[in-house]
N, C-alpha and C. Protein backbone atom coordinates (compact mmCIF):
# COMPACT_ATOMS: atom_id res chain seq x y z
N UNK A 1 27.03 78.19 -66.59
CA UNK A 1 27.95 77.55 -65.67
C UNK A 1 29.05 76.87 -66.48
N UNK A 2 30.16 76.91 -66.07
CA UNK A 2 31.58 76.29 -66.72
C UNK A 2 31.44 75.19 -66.38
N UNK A 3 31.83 74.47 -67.69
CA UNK A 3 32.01 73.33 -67.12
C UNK A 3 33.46 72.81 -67.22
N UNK A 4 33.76 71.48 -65.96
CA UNK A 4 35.16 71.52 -65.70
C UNK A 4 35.73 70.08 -66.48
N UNK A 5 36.95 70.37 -67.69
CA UNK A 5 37.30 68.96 -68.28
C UNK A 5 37.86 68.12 -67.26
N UNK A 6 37.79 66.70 -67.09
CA UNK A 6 38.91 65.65 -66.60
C UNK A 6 40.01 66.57 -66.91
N UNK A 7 40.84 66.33 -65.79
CA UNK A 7 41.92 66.56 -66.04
C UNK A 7 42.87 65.40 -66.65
N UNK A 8 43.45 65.57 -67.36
CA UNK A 8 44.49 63.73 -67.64
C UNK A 8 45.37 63.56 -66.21
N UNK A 9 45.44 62.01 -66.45
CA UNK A 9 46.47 61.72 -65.57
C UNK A 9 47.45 61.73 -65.73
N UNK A 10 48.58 62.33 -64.71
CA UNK A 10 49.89 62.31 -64.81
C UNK A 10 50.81 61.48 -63.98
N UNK A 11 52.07 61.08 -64.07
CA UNK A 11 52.71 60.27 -63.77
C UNK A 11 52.87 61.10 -62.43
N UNK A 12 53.02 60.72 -61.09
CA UNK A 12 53.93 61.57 -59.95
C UNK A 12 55.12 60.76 -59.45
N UNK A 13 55.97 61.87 -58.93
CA UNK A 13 56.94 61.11 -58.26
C UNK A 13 56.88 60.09 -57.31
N UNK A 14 57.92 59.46 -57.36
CA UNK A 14 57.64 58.22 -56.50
C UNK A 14 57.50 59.12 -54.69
N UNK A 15 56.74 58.25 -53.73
CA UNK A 15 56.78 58.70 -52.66
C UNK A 15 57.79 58.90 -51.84
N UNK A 16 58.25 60.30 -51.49
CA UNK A 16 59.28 60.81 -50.74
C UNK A 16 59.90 61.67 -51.62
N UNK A 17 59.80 61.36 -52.39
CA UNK A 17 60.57 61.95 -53.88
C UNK A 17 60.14 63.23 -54.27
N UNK A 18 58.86 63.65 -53.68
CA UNK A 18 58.50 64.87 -54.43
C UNK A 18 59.12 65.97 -54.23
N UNK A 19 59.13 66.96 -55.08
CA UNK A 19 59.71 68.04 -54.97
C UNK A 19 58.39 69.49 -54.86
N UNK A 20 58.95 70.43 -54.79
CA UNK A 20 58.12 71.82 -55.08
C UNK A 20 56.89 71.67 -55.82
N UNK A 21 55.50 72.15 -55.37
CA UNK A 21 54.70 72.25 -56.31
C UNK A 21 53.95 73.71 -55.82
N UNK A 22 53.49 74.61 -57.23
CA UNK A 22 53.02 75.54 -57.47
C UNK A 22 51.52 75.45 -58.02
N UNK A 23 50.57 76.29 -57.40
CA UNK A 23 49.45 76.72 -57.67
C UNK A 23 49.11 77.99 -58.27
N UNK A 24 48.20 78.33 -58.94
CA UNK A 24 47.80 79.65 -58.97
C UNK A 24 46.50 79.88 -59.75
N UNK A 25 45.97 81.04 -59.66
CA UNK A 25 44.70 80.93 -60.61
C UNK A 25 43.72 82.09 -60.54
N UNK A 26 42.74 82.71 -60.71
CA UNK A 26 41.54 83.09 -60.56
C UNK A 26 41.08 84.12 -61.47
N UNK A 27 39.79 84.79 -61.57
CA UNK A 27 39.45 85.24 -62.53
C UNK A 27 40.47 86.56 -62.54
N UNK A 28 40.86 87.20 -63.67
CA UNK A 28 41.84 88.49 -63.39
C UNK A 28 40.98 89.40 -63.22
N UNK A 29 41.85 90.20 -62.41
CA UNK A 29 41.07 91.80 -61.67
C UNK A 29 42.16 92.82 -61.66
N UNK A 30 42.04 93.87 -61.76
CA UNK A 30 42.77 95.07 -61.56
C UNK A 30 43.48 95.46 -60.54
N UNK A 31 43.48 94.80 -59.30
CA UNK A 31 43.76 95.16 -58.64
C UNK A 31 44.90 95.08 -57.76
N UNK A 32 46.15 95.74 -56.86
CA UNK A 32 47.18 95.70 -57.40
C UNK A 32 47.98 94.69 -56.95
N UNK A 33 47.22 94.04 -55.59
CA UNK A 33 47.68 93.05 -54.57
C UNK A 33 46.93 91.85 -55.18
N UNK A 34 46.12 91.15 -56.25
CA UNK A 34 44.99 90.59 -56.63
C UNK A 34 46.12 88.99 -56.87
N UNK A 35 45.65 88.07 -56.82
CA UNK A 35 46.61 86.81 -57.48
C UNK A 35 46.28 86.90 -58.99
N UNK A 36 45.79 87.74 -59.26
CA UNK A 36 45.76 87.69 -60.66
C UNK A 36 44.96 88.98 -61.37
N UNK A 37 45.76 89.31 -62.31
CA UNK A 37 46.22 91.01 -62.35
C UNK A 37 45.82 91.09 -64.37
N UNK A 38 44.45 91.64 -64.67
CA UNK A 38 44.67 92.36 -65.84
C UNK A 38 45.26 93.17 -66.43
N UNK A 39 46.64 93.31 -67.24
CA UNK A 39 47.09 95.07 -67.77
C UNK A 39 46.11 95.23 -69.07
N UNK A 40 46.03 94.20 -69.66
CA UNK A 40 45.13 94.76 -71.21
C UNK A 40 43.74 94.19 -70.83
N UNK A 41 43.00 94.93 -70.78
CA UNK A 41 41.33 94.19 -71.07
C UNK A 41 40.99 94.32 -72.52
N UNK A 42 41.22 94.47 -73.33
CA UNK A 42 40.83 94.00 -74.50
C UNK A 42 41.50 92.89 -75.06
N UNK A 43 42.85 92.49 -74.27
CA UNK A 43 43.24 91.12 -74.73
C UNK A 43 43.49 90.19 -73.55
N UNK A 44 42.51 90.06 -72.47
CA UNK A 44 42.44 89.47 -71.35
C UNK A 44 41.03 90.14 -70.38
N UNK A 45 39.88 89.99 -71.14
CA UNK A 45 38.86 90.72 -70.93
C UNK A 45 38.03 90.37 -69.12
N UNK A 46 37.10 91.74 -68.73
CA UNK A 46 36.85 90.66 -67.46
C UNK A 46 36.24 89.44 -67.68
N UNK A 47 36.59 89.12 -66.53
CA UNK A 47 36.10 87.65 -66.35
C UNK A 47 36.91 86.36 -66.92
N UNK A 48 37.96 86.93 -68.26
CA UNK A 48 39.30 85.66 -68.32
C UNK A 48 39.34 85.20 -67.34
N UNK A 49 40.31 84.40 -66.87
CA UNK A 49 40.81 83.30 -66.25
C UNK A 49 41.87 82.61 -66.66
N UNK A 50 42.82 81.92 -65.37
CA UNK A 50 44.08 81.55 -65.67
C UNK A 50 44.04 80.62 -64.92
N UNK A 51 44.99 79.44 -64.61
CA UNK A 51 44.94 78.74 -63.63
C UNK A 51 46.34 77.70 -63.80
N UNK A 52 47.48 77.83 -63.32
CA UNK A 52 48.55 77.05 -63.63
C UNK A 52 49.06 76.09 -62.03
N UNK A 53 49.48 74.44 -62.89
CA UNK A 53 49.87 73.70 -61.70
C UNK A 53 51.17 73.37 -62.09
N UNK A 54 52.45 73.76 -61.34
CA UNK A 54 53.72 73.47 -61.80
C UNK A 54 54.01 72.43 -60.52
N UNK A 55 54.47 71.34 -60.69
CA UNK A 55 54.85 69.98 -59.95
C UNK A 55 56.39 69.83 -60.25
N UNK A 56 57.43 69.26 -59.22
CA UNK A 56 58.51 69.18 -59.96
C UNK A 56 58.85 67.89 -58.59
N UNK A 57 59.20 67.10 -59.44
CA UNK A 57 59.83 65.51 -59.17
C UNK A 57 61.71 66.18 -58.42
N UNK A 58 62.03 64.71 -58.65
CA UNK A 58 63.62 65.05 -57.89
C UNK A 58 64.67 65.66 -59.49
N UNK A 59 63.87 65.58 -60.28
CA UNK A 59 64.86 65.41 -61.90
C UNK A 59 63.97 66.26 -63.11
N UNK A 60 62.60 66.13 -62.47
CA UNK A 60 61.84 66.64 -63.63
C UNK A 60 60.36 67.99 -63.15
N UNK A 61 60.11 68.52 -63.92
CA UNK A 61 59.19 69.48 -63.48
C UNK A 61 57.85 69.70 -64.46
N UNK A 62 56.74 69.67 -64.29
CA UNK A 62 55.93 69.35 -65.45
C UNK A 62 55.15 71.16 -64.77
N UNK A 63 54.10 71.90 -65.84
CA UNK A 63 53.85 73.15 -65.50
C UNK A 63 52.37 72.69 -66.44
N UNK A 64 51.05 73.12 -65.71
CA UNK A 64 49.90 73.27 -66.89
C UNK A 64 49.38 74.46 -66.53
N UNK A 65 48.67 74.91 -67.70
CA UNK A 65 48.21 76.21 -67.36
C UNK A 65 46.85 76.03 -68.53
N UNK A 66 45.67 76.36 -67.77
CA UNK A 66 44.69 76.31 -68.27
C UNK A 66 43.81 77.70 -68.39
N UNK A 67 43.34 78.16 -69.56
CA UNK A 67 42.92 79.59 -69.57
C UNK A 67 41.12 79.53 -70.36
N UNK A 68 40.76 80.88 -69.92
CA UNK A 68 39.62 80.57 -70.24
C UNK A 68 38.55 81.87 -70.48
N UNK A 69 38.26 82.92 -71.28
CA UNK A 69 37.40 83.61 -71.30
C UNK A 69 38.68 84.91 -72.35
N UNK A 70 39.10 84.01 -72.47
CA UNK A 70 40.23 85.22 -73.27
C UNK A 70 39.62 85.63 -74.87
N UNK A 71 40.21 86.27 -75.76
CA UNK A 71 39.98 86.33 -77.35
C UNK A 71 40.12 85.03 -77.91
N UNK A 72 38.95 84.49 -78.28
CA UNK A 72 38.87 83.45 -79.13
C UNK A 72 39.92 83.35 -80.56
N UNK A 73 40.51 81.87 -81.04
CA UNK A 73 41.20 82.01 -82.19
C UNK A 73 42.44 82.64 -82.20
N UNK A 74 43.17 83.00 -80.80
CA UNK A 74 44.20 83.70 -80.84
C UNK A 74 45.30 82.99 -80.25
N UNK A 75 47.03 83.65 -80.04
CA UNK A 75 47.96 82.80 -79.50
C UNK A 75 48.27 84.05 -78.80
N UNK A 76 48.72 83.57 -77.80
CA UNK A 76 49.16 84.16 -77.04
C UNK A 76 50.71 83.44 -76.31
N UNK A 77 51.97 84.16 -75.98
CA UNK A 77 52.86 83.39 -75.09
C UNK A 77 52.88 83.60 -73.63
N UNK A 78 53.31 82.39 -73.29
CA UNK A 78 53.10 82.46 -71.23
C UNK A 78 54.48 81.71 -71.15
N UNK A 79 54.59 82.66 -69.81
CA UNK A 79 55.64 81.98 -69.15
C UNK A 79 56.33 82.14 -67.53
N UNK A 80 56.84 81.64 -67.18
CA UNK A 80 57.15 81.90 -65.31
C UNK A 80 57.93 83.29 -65.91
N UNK A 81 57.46 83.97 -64.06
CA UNK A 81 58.77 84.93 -63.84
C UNK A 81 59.06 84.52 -62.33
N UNK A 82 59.95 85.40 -62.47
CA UNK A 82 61.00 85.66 -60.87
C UNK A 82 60.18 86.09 -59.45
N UNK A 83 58.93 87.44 -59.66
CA UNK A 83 58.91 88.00 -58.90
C UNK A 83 56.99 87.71 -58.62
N UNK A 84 56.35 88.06 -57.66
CA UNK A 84 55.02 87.68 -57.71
C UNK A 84 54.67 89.19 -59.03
N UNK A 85 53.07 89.05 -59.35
CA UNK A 85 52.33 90.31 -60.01
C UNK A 85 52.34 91.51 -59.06
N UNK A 86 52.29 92.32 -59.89
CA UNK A 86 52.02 94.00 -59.15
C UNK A 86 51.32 94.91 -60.27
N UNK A 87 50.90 95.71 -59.65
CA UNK A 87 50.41 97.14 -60.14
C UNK A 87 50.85 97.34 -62.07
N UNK A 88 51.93 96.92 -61.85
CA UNK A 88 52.78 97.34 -63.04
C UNK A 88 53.20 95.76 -64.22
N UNK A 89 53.09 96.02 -65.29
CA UNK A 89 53.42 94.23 -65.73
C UNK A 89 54.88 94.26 -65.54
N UNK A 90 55.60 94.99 -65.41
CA UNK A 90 57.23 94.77 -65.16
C UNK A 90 57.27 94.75 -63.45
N UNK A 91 56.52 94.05 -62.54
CA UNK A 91 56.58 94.13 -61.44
C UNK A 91 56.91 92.61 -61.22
N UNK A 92 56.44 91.97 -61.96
CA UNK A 92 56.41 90.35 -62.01
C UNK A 92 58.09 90.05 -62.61
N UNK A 93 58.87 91.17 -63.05
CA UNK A 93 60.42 90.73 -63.19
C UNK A 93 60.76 89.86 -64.18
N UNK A 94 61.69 89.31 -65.02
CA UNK A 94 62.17 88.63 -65.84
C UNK A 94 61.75 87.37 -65.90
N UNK A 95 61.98 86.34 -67.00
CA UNK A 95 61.39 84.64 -66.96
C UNK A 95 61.94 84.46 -65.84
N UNK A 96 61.49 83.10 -65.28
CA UNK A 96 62.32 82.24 -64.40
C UNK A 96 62.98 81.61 -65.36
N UNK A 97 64.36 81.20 -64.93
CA UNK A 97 65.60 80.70 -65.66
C UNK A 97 65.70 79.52 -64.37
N UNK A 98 66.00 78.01 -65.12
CA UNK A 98 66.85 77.40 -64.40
C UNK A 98 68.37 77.39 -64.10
N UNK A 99 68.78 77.91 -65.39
CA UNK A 99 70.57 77.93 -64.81
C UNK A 99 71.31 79.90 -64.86
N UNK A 100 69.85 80.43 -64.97
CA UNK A 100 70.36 81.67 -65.43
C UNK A 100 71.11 81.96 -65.92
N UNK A 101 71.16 81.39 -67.58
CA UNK A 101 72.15 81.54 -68.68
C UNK A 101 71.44 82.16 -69.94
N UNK A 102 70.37 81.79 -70.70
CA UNK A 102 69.88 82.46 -71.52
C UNK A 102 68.19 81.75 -71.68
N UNK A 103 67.57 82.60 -72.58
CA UNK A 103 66.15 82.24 -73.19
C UNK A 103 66.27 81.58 -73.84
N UNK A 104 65.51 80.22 -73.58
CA UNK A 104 65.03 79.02 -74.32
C UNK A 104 64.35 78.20 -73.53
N UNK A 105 63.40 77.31 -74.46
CA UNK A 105 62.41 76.83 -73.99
C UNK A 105 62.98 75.33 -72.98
N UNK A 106 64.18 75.21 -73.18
CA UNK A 106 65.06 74.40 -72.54
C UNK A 106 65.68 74.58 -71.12
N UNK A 107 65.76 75.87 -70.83
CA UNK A 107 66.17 76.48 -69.91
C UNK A 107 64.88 77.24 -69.10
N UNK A 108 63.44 78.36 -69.20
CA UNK A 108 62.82 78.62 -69.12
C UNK A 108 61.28 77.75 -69.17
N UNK A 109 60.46 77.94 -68.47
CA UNK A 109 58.80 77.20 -68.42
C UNK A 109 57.81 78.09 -69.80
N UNK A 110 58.40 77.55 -71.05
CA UNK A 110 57.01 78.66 -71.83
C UNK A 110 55.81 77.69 -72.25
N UNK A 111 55.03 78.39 -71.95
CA UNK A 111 53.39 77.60 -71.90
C UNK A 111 52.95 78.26 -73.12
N UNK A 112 53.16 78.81 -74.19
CA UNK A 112 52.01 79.66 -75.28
C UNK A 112 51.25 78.34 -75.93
N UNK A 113 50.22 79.31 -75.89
CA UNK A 113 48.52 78.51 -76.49
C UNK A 113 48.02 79.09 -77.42
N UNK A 114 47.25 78.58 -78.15
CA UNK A 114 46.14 79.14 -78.91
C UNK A 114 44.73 78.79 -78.24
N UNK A 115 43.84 79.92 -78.37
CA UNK A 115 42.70 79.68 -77.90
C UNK A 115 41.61 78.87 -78.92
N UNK A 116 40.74 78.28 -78.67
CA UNK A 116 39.38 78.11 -79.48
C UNK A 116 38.92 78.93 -79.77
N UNK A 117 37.97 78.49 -80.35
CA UNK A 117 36.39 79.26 -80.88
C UNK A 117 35.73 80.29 -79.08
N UNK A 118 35.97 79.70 -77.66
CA UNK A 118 35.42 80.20 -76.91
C UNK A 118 36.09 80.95 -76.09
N UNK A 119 37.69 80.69 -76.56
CA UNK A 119 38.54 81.57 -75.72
C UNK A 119 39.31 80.84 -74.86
N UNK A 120 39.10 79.17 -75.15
CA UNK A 120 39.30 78.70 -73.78
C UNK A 120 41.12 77.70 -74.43
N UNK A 121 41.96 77.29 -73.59
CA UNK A 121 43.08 76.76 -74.07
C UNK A 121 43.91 75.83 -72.86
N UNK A 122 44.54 75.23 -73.43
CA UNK A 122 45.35 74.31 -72.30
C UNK A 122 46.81 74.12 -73.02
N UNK A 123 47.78 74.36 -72.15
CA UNK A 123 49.21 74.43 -72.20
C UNK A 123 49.94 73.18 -71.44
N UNK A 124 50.80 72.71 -71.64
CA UNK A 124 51.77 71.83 -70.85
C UNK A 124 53.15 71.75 -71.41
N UNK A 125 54.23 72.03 -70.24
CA UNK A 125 55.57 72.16 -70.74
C UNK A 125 56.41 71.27 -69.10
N UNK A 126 56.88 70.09 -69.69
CA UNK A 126 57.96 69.50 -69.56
C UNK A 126 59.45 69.92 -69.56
N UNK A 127 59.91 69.63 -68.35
CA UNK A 127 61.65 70.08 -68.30
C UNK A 127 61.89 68.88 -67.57
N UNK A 128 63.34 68.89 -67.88
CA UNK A 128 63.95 67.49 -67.69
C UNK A 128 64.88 68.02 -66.84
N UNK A 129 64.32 68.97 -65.65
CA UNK A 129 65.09 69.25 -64.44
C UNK A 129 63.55 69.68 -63.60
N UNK A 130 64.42 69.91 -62.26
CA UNK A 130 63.41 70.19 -61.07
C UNK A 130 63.32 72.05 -60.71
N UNK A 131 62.22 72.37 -59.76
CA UNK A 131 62.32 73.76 -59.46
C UNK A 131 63.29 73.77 -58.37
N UNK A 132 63.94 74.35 -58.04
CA UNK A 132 64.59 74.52 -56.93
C UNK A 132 64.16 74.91 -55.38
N UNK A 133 64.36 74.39 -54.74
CA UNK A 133 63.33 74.99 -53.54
C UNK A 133 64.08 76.31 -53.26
N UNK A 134 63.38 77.12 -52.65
CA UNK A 134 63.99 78.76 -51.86
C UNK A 134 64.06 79.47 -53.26
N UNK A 135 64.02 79.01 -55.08
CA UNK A 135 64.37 79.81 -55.93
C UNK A 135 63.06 79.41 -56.73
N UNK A 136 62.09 79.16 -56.49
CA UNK A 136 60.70 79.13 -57.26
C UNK A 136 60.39 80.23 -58.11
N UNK A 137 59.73 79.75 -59.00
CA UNK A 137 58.79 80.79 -59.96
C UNK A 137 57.94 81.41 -59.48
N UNK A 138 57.45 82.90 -59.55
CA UNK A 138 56.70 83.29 -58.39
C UNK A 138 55.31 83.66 -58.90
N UNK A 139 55.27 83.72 -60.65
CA UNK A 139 54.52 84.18 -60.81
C UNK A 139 54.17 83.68 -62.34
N UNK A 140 52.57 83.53 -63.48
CA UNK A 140 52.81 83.07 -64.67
C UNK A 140 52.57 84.77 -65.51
N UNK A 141 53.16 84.83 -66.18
CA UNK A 141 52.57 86.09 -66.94
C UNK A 141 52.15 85.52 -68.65
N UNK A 142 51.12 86.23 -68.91
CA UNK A 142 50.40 85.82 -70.10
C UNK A 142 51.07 86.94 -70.74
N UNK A 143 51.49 86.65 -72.19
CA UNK A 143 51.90 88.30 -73.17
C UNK A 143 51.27 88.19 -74.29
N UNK A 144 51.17 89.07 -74.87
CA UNK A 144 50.48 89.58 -76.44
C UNK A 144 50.76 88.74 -77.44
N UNK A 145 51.93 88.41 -77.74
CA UNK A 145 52.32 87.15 -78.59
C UNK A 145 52.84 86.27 -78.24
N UNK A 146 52.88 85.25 -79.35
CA UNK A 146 53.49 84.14 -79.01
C UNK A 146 55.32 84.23 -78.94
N UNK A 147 55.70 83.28 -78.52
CA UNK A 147 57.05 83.21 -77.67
C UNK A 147 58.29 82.96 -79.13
N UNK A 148 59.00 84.31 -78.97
CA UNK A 148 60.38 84.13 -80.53
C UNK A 148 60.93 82.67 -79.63
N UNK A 149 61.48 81.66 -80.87
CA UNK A 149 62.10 80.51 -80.06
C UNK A 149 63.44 80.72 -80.69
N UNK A 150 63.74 81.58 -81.60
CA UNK A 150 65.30 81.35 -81.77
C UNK A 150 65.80 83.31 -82.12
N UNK A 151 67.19 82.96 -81.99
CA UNK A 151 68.15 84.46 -82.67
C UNK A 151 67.95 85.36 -81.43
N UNK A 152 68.19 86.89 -81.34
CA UNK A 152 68.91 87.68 -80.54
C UNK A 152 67.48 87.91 -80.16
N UNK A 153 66.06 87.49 -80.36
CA UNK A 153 64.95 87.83 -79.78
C UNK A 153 64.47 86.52 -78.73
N UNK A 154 65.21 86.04 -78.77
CA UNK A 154 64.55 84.28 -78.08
C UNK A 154 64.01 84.58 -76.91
N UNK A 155 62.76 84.16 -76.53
CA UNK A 155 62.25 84.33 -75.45
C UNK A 155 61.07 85.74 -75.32
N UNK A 156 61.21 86.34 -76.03
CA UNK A 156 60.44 87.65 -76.03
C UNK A 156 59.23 87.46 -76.76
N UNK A 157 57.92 88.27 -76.26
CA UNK A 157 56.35 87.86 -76.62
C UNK A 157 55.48 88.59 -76.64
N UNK A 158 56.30 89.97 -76.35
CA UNK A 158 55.10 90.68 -76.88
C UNK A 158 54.83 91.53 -75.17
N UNK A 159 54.03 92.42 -75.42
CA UNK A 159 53.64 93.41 -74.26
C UNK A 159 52.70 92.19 -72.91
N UNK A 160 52.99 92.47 -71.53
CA UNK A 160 52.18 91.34 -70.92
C UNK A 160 51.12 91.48 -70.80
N UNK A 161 50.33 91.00 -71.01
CA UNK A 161 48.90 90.75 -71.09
C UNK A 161 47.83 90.84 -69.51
N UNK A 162 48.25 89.72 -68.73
CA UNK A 162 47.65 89.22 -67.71
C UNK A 162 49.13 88.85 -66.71
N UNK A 163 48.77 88.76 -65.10
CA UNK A 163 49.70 88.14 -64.58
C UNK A 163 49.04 87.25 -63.36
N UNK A 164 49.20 85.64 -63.04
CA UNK A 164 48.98 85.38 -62.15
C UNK A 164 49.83 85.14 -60.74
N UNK A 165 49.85 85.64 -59.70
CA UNK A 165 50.44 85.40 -58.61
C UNK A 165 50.51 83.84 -58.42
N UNK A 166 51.35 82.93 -57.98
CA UNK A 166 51.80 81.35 -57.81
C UNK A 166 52.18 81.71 -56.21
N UNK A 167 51.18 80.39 -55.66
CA UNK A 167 51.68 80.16 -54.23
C UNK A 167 52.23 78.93 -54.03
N UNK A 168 53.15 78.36 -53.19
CA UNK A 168 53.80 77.10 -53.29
C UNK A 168 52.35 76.31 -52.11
N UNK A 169 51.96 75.19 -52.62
CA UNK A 169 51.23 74.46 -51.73
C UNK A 169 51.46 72.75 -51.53
């Protein structure tokens, strides 16, 4: 049986104030409508797991993503896209961009982790802006490597790995 860490506490917006918040999660499966979609099983094996909470204030947006049954000792990069998961890992569509200008971790939600010894990892990424309502992130995709942060590759990570579907709740 898993067991579940405290989560830490986080600051929330003041009341009235809140903005957009995103859920998503479950063990990945193959399947093509699934909230959460294996393309590699040898680097997102059954029974992984994903689980991301993106919150966004009137100014700020905080994203965690907690993973769990993956390749031990490894990194992997994550990050929002545009479109929900599908059949295909290019079904989930490009990062989400806040000003749709370019890749950076300034502009884009990238979560990359390294796993433990059991496979298991926790991510958190801070932006010092909000999600937009009607233009949400729809989806987290896990990729093969970790995330280039600078030059004509910025933003790119490798083949996608896993994808989870995000519902707004």
């Amino acid at each position: 049986m898993a067991r579940r860490r405290p989560r830490p506490s986080r600051p929330r917006p003041p009341r009235g104030r809140r903005g957009p918040a995103l859920r998503g999660g479950e063990r990945t499966a193959p399947a093509p409508k699934a909230s959460a979609v294996a393309y590699n099983a040898r680097l997102a094996p059954p029974g992984a797991s994903a689980t991301l909470t993106a919150e966004s204030g009137a100014v700020l947006a905080t994203s965690t993503l907690t993973v769990g049954g993956l390749l031990p000792d490894r990194t992997y990069g994550a990050h929002l896209h545009v479109n929900p998961c599908g059949a295909k890992p290019e079904d989930a569509g490009p990062h989400y961009q806040h000003a749709h200008s370019h890749a950076s971790a300034d502009n884009e939600v990238w979560l990359d982790f390294t796993t433990d010894a059991h496979g298991a990892a926790t991510a958190t990424a801070k932006q010092d802006w909000a999600f937009i309502p009607g233009r949400l992130p729809r989806s987290l995709v896990i990729h093969a490597k970790p995330t280039t942060r600078t030059g004509a590759d910025a933003g790119t990570a490798g083949p996608r790995v896993a994808c989870v579907t995000l519902a707004e709740r």
